[in-house]
C-alpha atoms as a PDB file:
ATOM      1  CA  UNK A   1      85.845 111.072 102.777  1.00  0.00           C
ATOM      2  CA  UNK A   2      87.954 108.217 104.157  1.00  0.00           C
ATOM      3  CA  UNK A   3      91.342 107.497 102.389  1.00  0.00           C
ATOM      4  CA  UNK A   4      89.635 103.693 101.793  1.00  0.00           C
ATOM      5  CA  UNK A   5      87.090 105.227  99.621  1.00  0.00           C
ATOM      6  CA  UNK A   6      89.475 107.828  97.917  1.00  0.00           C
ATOM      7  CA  UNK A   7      91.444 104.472  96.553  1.00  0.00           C
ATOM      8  CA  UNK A   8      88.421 102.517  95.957  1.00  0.00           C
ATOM      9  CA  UNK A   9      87.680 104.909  93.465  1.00  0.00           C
ATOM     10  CA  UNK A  10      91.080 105.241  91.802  1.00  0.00           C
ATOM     11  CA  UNK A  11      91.420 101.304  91.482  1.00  0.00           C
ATOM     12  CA  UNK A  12      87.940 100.220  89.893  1.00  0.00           C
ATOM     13  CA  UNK A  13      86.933  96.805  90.540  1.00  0.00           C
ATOM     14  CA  UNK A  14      88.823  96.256  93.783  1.00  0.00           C
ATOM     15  CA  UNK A  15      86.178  94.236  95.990  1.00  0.00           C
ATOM     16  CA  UNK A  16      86.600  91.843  92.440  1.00  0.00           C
ATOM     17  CA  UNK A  17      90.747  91.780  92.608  1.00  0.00           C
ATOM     18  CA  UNK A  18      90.973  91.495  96.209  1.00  0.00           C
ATOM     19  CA  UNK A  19      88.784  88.229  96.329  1.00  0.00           C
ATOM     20  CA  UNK A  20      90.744  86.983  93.430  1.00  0.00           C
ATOM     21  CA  UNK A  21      93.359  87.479  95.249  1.00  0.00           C
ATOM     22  CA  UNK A  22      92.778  85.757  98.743  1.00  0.00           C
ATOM     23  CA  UNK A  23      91.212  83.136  96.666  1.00  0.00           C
ATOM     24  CA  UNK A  24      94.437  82.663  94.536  1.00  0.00           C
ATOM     25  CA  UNK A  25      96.664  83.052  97.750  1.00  0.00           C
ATOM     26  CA  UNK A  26      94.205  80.043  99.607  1.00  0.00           C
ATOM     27  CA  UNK A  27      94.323  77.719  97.102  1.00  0.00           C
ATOM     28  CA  UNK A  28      98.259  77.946  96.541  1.00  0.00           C
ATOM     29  CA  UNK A  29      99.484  78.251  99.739  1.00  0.00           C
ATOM     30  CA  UNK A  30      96.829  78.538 102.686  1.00  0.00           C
ATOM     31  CA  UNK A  31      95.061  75.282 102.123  1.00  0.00           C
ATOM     32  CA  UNK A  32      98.192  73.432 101.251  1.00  0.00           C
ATOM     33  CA  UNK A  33      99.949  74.322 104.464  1.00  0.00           C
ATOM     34  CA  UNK A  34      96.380  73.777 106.799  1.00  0.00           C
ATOM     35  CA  UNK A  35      96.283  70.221 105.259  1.00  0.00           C
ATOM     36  CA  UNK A  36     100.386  69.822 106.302  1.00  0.00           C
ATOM     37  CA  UNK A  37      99.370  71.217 109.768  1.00  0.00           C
ATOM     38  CA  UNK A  38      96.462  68.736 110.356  1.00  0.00           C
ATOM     39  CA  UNK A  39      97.786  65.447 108.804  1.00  0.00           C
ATOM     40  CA  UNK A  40     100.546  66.097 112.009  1.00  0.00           C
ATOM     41  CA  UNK A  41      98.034  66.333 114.322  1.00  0.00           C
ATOM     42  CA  UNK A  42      97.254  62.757 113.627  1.00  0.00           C
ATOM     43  CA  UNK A  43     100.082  62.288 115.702  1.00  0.00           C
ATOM     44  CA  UNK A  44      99.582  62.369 119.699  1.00  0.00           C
ATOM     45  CA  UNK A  45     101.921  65.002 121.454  1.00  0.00           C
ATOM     46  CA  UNK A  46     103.959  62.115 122.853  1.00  0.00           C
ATOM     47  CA  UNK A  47     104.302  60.575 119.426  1.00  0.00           C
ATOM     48  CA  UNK A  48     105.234  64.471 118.076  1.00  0.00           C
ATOM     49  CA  UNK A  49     107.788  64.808 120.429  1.00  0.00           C
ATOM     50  CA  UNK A  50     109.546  61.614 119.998  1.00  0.00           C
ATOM     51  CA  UNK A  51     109.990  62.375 116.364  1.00  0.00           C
ATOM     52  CA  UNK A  52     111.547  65.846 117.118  1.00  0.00           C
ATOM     53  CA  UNK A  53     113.505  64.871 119.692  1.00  0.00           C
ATOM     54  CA  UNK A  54     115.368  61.869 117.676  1.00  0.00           C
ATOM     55  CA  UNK A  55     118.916  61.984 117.225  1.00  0.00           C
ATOM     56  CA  UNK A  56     118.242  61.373 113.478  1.00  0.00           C
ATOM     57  CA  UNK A  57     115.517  64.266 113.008  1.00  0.00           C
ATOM     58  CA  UNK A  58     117.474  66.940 115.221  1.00  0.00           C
ATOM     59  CA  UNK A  59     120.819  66.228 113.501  1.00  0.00           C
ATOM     60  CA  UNK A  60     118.933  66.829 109.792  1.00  0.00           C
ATOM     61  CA  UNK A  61     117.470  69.969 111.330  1.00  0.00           C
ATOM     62  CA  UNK A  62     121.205  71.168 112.585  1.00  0.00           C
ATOM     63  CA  UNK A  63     122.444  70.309 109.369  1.00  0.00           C
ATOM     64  CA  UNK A  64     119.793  71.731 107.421  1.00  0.00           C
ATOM     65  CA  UNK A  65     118.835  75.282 109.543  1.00  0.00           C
ATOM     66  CA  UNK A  66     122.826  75.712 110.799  1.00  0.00           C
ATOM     67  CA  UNK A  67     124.398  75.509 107.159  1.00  0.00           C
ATOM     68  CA  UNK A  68     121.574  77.116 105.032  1.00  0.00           C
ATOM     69  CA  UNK A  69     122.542  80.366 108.014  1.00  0.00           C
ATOM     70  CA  UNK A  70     126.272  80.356 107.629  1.00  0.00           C
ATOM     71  CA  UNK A  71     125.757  79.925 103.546  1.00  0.00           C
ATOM     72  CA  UNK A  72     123.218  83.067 103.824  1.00  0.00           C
ATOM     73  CA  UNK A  73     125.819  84.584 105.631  1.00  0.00           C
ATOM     74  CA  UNK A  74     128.695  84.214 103.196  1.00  0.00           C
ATOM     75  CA  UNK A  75     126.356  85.399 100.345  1.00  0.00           C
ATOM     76  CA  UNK A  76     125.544  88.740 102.220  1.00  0.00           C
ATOM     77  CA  UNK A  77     129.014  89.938 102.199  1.00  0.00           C
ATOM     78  CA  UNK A  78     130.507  88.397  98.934  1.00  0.00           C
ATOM     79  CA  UNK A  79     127.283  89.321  97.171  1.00  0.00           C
ATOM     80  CA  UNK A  80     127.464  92.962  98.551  1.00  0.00           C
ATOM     81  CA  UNK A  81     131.139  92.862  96.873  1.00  0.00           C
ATOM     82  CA  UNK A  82     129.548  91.393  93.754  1.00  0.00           C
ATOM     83  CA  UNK A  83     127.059  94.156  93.680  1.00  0.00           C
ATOM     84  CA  UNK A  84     129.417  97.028  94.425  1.00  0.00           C
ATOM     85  CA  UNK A  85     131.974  95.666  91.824  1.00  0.00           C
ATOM     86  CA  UNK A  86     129.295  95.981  89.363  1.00  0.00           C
ATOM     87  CA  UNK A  87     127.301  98.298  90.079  1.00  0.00           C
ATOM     88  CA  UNK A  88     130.488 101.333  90.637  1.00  0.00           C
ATOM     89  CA  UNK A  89     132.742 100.033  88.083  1.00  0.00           C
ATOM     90  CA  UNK A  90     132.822  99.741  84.501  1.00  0.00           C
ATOM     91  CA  UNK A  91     135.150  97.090  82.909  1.00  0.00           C
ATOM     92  CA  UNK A  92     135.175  94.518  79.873  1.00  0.00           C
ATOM     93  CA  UNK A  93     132.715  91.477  80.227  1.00  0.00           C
ATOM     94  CA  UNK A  94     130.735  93.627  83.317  1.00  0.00           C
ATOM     95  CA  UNK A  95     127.385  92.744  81.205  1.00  0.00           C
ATOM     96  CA  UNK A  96     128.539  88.726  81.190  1.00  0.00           C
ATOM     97  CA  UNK A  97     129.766  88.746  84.549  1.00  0.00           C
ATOM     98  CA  UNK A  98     126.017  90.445  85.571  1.00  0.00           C
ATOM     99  CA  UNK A  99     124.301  87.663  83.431  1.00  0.00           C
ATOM    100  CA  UNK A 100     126.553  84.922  84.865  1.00  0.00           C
ATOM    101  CA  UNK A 101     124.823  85.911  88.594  1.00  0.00           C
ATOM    102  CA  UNK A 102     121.696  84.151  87.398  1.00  0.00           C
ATOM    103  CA  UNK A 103     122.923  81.063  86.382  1.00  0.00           C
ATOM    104  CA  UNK A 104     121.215  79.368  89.590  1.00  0.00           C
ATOM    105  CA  UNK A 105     118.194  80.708  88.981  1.00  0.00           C
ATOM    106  CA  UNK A 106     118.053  79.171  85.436  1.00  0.00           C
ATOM    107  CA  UNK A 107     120.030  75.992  85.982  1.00  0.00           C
ATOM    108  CA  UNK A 108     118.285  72.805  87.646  1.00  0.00           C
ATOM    109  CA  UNK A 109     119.107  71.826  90.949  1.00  0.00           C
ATOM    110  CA  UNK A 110     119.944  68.458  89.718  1.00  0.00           C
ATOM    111  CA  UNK A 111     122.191  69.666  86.883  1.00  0.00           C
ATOM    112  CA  UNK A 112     123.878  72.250  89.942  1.00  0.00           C
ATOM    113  CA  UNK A 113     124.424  69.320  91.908  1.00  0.00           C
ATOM    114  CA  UNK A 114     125.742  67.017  89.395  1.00  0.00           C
ATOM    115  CA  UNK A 115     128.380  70.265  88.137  1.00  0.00           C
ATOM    116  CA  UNK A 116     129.008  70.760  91.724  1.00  0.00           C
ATOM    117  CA  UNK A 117     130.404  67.285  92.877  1.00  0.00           C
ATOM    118  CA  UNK A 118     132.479  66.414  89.260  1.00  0.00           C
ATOM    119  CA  UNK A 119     134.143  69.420  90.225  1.00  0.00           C
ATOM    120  CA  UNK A 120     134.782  69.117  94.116  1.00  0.00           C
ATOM    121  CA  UNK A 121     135.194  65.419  93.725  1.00  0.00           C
ATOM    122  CA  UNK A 122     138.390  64.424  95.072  1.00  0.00           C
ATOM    123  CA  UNK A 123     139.518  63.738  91.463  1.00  0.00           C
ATOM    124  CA  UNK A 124     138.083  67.120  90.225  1.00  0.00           C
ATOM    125  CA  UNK A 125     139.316  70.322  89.059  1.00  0.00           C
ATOM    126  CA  UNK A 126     138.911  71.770  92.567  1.00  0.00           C
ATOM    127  CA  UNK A 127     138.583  69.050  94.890  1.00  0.00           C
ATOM    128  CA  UNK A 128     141.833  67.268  93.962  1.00  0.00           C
ATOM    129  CA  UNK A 129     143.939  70.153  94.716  1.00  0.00           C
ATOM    130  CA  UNK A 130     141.606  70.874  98.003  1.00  0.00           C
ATOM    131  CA  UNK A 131     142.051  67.004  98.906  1.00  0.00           C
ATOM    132  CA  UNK A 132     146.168  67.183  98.483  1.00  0.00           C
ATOM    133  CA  UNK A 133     145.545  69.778 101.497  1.00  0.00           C
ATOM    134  CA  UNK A 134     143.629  67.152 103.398  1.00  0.00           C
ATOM    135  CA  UNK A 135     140.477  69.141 102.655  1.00  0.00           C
ATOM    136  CA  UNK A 136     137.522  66.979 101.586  1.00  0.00           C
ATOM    137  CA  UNK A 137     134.402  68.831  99.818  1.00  0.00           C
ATOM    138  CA  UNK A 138     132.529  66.690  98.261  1.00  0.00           C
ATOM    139  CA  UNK A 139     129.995  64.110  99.992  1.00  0.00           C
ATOM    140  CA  UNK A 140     130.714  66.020 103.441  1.00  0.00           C
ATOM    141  CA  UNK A 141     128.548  69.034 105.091  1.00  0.00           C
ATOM    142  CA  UNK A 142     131.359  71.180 103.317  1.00  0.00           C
ATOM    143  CA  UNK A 143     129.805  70.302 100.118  1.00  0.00           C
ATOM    144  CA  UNK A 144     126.272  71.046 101.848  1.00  0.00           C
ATOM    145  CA  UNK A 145     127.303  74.207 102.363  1.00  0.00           C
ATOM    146  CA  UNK A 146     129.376  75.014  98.597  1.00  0.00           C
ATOM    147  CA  UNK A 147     125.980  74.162  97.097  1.00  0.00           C
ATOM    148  CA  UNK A 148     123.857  76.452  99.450  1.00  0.00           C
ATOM    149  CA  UNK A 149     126.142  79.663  98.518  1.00  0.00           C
ATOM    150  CA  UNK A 150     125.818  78.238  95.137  1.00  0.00           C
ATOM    151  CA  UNK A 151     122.310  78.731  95.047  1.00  0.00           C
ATOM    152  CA  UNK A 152     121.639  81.588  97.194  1.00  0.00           C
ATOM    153  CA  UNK A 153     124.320  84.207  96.242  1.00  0.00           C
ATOM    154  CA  UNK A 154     121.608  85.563  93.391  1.00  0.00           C
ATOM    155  CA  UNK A 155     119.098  86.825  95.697  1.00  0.00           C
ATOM    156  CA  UNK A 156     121.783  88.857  97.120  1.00  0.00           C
ATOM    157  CA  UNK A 157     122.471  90.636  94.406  1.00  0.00           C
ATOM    158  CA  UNK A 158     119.167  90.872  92.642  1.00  0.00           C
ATOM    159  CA  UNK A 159     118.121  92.158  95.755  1.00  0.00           C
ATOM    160  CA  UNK A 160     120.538  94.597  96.881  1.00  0.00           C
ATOM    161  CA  UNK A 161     121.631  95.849  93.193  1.00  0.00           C
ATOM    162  CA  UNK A 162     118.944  98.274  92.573  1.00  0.00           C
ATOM    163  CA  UNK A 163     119.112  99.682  95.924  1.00  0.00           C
ATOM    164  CA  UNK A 164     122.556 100.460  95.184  1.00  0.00           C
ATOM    165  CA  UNK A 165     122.047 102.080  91.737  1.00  0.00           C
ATOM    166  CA  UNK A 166     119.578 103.998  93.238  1.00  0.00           C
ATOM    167  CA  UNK A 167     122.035 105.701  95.964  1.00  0.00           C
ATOM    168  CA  UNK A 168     123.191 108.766  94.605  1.00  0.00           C
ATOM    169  CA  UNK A 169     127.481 109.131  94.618  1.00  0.00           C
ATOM    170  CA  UNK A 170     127.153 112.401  95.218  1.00  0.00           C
ATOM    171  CA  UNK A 171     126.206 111.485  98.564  1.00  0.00           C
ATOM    172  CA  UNK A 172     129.261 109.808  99.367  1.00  0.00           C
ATOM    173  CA  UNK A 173     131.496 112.687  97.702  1.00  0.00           C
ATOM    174  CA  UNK A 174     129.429 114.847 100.101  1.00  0.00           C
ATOM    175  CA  UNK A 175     130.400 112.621 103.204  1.00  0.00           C
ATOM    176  CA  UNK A 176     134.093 112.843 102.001  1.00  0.00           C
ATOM    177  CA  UNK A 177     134.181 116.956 101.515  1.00  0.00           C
ATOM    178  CA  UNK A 178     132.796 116.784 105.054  1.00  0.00           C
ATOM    179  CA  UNK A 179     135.987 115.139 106.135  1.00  0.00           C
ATOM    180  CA  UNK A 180     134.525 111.552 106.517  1.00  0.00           C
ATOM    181  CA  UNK A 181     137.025 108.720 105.752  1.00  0.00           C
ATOM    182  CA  UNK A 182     135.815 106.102 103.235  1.00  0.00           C
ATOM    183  CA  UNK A 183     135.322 103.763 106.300  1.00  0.00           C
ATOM    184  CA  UNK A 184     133.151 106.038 107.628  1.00  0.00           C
ATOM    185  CA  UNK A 185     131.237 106.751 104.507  1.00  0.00           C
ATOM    186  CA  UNK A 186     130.680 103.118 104.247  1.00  0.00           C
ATOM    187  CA  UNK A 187     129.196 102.367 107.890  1.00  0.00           C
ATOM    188  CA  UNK A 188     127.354 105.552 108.164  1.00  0.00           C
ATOM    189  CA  UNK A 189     126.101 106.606 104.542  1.00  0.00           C
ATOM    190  CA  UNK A 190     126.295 103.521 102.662  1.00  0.00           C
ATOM    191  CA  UNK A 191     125.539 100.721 104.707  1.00  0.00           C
ATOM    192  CA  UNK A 192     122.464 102.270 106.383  1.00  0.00           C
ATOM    193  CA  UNK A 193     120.489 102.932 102.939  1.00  0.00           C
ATOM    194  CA  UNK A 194     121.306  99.537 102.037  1.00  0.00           C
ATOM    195  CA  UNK A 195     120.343  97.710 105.448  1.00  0.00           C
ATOM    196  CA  UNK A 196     116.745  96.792 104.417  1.00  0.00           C
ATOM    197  CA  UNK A 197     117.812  95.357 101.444  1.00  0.00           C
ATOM    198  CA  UNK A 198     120.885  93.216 102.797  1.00  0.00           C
ATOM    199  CA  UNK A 199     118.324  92.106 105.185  1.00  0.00           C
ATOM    200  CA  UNK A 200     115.969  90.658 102.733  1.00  0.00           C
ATOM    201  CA  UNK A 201     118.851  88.869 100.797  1.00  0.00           C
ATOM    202  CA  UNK A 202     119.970  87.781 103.530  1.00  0.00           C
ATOM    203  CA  UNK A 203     116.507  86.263 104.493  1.00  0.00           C
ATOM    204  CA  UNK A 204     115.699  85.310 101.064  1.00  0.00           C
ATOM    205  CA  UNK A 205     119.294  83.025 100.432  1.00  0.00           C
ATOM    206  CA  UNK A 206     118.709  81.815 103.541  1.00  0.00           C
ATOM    207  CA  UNK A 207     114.909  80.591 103.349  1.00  0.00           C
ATOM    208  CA  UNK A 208     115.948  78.901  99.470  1.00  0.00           C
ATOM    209  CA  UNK A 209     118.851  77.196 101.457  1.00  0.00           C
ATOM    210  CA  UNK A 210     116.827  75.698 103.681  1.00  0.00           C
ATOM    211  CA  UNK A 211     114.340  74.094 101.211  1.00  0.00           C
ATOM    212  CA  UNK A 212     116.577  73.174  98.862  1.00  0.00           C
ATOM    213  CA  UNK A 213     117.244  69.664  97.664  1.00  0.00           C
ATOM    214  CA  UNK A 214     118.019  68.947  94.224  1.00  0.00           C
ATOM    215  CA  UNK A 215     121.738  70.369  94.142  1.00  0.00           C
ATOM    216  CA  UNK A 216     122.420  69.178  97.788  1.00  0.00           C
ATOM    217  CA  UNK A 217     121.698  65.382  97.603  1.00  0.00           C
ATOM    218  CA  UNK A 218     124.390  64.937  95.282  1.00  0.00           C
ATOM    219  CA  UNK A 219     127.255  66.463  96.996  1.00  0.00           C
ATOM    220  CA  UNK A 220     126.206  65.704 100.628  1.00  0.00           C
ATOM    221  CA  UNK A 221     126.597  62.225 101.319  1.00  0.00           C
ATOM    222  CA  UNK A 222     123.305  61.762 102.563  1.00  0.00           C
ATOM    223  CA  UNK A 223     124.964  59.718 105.651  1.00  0.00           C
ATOM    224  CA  UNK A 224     122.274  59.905 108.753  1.00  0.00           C
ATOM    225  CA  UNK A 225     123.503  61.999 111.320  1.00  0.00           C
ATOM    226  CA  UNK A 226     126.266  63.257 109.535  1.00  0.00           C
ATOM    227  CA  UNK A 227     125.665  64.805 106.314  1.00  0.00           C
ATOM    228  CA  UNK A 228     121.747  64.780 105.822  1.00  0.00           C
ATOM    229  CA  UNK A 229     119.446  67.366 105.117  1.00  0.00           C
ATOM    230  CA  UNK A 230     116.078  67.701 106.568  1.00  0.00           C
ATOM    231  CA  UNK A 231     114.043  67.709 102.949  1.00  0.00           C
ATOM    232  CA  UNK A 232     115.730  64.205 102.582  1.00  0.00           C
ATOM    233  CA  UNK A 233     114.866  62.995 105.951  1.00  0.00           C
ATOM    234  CA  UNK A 234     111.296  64.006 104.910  1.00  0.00           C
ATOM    235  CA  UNK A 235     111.322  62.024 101.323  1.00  0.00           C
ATOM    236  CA  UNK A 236     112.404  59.004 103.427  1.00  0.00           C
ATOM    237  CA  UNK A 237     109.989  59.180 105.521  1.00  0.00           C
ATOM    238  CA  UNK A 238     107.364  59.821 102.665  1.00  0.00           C
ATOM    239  CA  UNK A 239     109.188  56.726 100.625  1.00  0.00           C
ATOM    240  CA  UNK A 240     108.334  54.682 104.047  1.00  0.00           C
ATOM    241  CA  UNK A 241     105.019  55.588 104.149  1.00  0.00           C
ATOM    242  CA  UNK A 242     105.225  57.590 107.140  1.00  0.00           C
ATOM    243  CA  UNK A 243     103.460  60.639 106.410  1.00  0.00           C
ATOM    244  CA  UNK A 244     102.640  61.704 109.597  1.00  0.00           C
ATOM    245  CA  UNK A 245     106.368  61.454 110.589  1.00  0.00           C
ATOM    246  CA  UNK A 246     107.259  63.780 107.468  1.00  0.00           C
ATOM    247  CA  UNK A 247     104.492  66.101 108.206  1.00  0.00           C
ATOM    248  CA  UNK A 248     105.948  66.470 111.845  1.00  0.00           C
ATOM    249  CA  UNK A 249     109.530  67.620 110.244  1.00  0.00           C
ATOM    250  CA  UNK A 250     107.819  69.461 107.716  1.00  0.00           C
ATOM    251  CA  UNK A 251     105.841  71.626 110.357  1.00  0.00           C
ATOM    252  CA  UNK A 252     108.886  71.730 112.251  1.00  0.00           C
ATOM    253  CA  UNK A 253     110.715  73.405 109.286  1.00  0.00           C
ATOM    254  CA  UNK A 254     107.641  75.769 108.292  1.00  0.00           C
ATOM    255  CA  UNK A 255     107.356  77.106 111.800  1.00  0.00           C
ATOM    256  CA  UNK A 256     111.278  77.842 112.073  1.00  0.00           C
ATOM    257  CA  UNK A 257     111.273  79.377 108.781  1.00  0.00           C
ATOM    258  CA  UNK A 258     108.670  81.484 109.369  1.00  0.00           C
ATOM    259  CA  UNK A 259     110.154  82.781 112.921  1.00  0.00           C
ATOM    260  CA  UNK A 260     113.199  83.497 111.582  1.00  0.00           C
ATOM    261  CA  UNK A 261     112.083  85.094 108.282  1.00  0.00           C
ATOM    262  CA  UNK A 262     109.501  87.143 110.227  1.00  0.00           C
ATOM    263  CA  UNK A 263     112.482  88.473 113.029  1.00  0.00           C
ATOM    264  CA  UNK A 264     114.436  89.323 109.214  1.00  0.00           C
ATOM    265  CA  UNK A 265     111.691  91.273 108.076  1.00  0.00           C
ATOM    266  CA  UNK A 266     111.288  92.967 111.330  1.00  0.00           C
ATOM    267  CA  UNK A 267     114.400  93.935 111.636  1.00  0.00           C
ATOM    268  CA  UNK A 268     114.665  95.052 107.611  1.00  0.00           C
ATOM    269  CA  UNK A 269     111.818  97.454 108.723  1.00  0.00           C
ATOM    270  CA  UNK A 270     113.706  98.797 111.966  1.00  0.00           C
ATOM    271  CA  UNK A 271     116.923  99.747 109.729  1.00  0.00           C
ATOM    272  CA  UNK A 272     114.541 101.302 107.377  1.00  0.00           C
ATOM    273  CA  UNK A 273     113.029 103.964 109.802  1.00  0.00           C
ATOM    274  CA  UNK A 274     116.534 105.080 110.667  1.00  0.00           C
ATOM    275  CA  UNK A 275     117.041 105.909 107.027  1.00  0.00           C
ATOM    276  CA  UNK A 276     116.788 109.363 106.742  1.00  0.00           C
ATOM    277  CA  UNK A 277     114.499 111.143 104.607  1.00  0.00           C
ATOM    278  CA  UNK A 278     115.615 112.788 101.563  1.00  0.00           C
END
């Protein structure tokens, strides 16, 4: 008997909950991003390039794919120190400072963005002292990238938290009655269990970076070439009635995304083989 039948028969009514399921999955998210696919090929190859390849459209992308990377970047390591802080210590407000981490989840972009330039303004509570520097945050791709970690640093920790509870210390006090230093605890017992998870925070900041809009219109600018985002370029072009044209960025951005995302994931499943079993 084939292992397909063997779970057939523990899950009843699979046939019935797998249809649902592409069916749910087409309708959501396959037949949206066909129709995105084929309104661009209303556009002629020459016409597809020529949108790409403007100084306009490959500046937003810069902005948009180079920031969102360095932001998911920053999040990886201060969110691992977020996680380790509260995940190995115990000290008074630990349970506020855990809620506090999903603030961006919960808060609307738009609110985020307002919050974020009153306070990096160069009158604000962090920007004035940052602007007496010569340091300017606010309506720059500095504040593009402030409101990126802002947003991303909870997948981070939501993602890599668990993993962490789940490692056992006495592996680590194991590693150090071997004779390992802590730094070598760290790069060879810690960081290895919690590769795969690192690596899908790090995807998952990055891919909400990307796409995000609400927070970063405020505090960017929004000056062509200079501090705009590709979602914005897109609205414009929607706004002008070029739909092809945003269709053409859009597909653009999908098909990055989705290269990068899937190298992520394959990589999050190469640093899980080399996990040891237990």
């Amino acid at each position: 008997m084939s292992a397909v039948a063997a779970q057939r028969r523990t899950l009843p009514g699979f046939g019935l909950t797998m249809g649902l399921t592409l069916t749910w999955l087409s309708v959501i998210i396959l037949i949206p991003l066909a129709g995105l696919f084929l309104k661009s090929l209303e556009l002629s190859p020459e016409q597809f390039w020529n949108i790409l390849s403007s100084r306009r459209t490959l500046n937003a992308l810069r902005v948009s794919f180079g920031l969102a990377f360095a932001a998911a970047c920053v999040n990886l390591v201060m969110g691992s120190v977020i996680v380790w802080a509260l995940v190995r210590y115990r000290f008074p407000g630990r349970r506020l400072f855990d809620a506090i981490v999903d603030v961006p989840f919960a808060l609307p972009t738009a609110v985020a963005g307002v919050a974020l330039t009153a306070l990096f303004a160069e009158k604000g509570w962090l920007g004035a002292p940052l602007a007496a520097l010569g340091i300017k945050v606010a309506f720059t791709p500095v504040g593009i990238f402030v409101a990126m970690i802002f947003i991303g640093i909870p997948f981070v920790v939501r993602t890599v938290q668990p993993v962490l509870q789940d490692l056992d210390p006495e592996i680590e006090e194991a590693a150090g009655s071997l004779g390992a230093s802590r730094w070598q605890t760290i790069f060879r017992v810690i960081l290895p269990s919690l590769a795969p998870a690192l690596l899908t925070g790090l995807a998952l900041a990055f891919a909400r970076a990307v796409g995000e809009y609400g927070s970063v219109i405020f505090i960017a600018g929004n000056l062509p070439n200079v501090s705009e985002i590709a979602p914005l370029l897109i609205v414009i072009r929607l706004s002008e009635f070029r739909y092809a044209d945003a269709t053409a960025i859009a597909v653009v951005m999908l098909v990055v995304s989705f290269v990068i995302i899937f190298a992520v994931n394959r990589l999050q499943r190469w640093a899980q083989s080399r996990i040891p079993a237990r």
